[in-house]
C-alpha atoms as a PDB file:
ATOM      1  CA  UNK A   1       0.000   0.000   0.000  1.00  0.00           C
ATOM      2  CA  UNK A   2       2.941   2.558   0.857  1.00  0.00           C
ATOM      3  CA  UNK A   3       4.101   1.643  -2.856  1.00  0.00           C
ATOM      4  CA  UNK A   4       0.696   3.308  -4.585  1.00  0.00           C
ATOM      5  CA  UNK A   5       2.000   7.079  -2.323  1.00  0.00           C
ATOM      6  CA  UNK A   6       6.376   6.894  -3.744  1.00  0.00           C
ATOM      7  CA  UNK A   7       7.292   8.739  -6.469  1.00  0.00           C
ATOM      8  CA  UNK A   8       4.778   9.891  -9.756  1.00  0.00           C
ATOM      9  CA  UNK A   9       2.775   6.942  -8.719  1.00  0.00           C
ATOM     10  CA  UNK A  10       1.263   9.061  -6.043  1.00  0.00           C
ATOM     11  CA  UNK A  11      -0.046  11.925  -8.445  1.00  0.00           C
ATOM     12  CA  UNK A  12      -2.054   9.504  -9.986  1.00  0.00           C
ATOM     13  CA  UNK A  13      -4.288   8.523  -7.100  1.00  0.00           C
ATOM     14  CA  UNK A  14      -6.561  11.249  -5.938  1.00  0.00           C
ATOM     15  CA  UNK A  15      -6.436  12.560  -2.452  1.00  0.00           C
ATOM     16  CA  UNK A  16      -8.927  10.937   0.137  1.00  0.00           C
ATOM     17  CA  UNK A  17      -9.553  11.182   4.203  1.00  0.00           C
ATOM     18  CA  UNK A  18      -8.983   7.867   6.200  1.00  0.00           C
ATOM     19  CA  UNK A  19     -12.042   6.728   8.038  1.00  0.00           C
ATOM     20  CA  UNK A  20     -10.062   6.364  11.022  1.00  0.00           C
ATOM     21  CA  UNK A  21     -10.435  10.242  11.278  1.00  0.00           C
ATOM     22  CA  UNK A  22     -12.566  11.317  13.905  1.00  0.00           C
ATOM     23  CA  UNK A  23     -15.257  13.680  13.222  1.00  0.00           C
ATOM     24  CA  UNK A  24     -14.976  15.500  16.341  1.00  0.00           C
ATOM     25  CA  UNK A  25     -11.163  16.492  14.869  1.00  0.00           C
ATOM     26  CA  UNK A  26     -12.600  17.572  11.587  1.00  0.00           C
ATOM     27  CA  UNK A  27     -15.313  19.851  13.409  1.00  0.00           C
ATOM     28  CA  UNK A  28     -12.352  21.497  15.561  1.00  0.00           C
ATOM     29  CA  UNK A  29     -10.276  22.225  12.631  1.00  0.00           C
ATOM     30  CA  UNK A  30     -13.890  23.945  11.127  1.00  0.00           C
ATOM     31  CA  UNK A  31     -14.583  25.940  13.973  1.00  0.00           C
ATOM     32  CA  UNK A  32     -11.351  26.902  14.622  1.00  0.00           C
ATOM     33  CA  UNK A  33     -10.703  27.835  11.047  1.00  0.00           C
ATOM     34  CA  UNK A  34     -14.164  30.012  11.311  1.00  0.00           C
ATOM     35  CA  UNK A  35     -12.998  31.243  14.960  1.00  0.00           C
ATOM     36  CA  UNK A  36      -9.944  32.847  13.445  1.00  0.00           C
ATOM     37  CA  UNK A  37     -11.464  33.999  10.293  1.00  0.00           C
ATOM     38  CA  UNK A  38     -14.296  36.088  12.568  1.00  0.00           C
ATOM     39  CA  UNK A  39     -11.026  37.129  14.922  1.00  0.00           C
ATOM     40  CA  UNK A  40      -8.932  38.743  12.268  1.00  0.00           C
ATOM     41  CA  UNK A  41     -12.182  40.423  10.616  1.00  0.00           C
ATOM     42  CA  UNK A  42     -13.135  41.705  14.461  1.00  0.00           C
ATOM     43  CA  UNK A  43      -9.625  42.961  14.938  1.00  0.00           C
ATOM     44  CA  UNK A  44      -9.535  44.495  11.316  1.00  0.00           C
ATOM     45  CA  UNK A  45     -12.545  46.234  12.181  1.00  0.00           C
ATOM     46  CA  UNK A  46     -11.123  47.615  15.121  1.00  0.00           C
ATOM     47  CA  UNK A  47      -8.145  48.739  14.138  1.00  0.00           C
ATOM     48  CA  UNK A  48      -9.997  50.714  11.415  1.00  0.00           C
ATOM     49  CA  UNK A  49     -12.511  52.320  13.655  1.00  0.00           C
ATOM     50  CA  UNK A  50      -8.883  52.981  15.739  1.00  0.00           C
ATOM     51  CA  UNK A  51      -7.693  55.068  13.083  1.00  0.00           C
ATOM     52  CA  UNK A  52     -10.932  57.173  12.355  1.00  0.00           C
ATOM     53  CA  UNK A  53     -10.605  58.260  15.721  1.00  0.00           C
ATOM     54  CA  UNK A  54      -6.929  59.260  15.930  1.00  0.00           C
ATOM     55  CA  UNK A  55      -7.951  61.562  12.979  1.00  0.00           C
ATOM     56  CA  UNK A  56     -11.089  62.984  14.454  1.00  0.00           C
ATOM     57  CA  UNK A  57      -8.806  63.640  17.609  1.00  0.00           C
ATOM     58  CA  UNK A  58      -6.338  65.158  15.857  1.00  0.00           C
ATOM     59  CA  UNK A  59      -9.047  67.598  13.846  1.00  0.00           C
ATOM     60  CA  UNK A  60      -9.899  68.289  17.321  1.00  0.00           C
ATOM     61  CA  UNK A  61      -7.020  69.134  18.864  1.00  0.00           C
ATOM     62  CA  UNK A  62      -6.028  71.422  15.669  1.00  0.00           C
ATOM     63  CA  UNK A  63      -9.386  73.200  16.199  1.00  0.00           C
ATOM     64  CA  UNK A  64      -8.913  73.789  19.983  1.00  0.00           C
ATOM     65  CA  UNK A  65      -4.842  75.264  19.205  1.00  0.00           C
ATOM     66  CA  UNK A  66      -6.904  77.541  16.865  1.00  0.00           C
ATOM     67  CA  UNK A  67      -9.077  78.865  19.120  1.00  0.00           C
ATOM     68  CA  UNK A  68      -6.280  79.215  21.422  1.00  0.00           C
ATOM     69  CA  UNK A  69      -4.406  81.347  19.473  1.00  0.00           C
ATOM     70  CA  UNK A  70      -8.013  83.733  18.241  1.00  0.00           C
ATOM     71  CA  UNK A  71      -8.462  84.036  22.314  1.00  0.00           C
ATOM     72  CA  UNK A  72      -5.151  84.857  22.423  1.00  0.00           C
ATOM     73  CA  UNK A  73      -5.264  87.578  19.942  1.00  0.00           C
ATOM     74  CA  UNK A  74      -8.585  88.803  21.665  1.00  0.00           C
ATOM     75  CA  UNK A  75      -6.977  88.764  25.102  1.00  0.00           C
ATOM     76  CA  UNK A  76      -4.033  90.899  23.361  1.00  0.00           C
ATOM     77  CA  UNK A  77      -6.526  93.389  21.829  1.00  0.00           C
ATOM     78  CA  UNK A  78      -8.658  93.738  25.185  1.00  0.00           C
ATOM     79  CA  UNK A  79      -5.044  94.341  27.167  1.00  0.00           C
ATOM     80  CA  UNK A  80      -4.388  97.339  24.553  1.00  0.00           C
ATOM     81  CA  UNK A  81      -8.117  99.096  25.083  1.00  0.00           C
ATOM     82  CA  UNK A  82      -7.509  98.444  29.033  1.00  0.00           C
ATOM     83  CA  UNK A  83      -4.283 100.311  28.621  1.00  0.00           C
ATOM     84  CA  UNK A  84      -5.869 103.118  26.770  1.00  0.00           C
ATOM     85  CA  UNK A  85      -9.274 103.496  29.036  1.00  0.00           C
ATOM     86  CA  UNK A  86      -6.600 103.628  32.122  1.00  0.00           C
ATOM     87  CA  UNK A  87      -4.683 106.449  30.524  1.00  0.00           C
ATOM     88  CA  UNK A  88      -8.521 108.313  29.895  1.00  0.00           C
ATOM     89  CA  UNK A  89      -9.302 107.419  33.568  1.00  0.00           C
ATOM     90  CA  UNK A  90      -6.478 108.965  35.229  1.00  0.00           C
ATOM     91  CA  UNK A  91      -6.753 112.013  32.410  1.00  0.00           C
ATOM     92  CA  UNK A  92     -10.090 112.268  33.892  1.00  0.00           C
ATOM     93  CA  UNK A  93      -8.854 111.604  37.615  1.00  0.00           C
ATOM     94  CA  UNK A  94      -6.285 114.828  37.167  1.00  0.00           C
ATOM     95  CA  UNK A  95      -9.251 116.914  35.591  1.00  0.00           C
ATOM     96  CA  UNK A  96     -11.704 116.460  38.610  1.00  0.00           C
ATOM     97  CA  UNK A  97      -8.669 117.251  40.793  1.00  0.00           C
ATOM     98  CA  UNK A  98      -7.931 119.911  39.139  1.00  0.00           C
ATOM     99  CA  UNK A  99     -11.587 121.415  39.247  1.00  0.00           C
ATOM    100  CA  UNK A 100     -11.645 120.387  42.897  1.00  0.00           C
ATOM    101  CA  UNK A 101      -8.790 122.662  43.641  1.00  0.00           C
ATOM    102  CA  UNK A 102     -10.134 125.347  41.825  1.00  0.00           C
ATOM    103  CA  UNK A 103     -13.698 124.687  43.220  1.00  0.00           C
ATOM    104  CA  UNK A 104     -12.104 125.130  46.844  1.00  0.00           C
ATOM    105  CA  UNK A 105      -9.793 128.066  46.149  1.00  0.00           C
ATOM    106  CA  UNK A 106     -13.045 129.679  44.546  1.00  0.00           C
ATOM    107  CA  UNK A 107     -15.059 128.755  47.447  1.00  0.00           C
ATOM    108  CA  UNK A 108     -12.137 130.444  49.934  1.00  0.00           C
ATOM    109  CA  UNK A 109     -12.663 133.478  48.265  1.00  0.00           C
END
């Protein structure tokens, strides 16, 4: 019988299962083959949902270090008019004094 399987004999015969196979081993090799099939697609999935997410965090992120930098522009802009209203407010401040003393000295008279 091991003659039929040597050399080009064996190309000849077709390929066939032994009945000495249990079934039990065939449905393992099935369900495993199925198991990992289902495990790759699952982790394939993943790994692409992964990846839509790194770039919707990193749209994200580029949107908040924009705003950053139009709040700080703002915050430089409202620093300039706060440096010009407290240059009208002590113009203002040295006015009423200035009335004040006047105001009195008129008043002594």
């Amino acid at each position: 019988m091991a003659d039929k399987y040597q050399g080009t004999n064996r190309r000849e015969e077709q390929w066939h299962l032994d009945k000495k196979v249990p079934i039990s081993l065939i449905f393992a090799i099935v369900i495993q083959t199925i198991t990992i099939t289902w495990f790759f697609a699952d982790l394939s999935h993943k790994v692409e949902v992964n990846a839509k997410a790194i770039v919707e965090q990193d749209n994200s992120r580029r949107r908040m270090w924009d705003q950053i930098k139009d709040q700080e522009r703002i915050i430089g802009g409202l620093d300039t008019k706060i440096a010009a209203i407290d240059e009208r407010t002590s113009g203002i401040k040295d006015s009423v004094d200035r009335l004040l003393t006047l105001f009195l000295k008129d008043r002594e008279k």
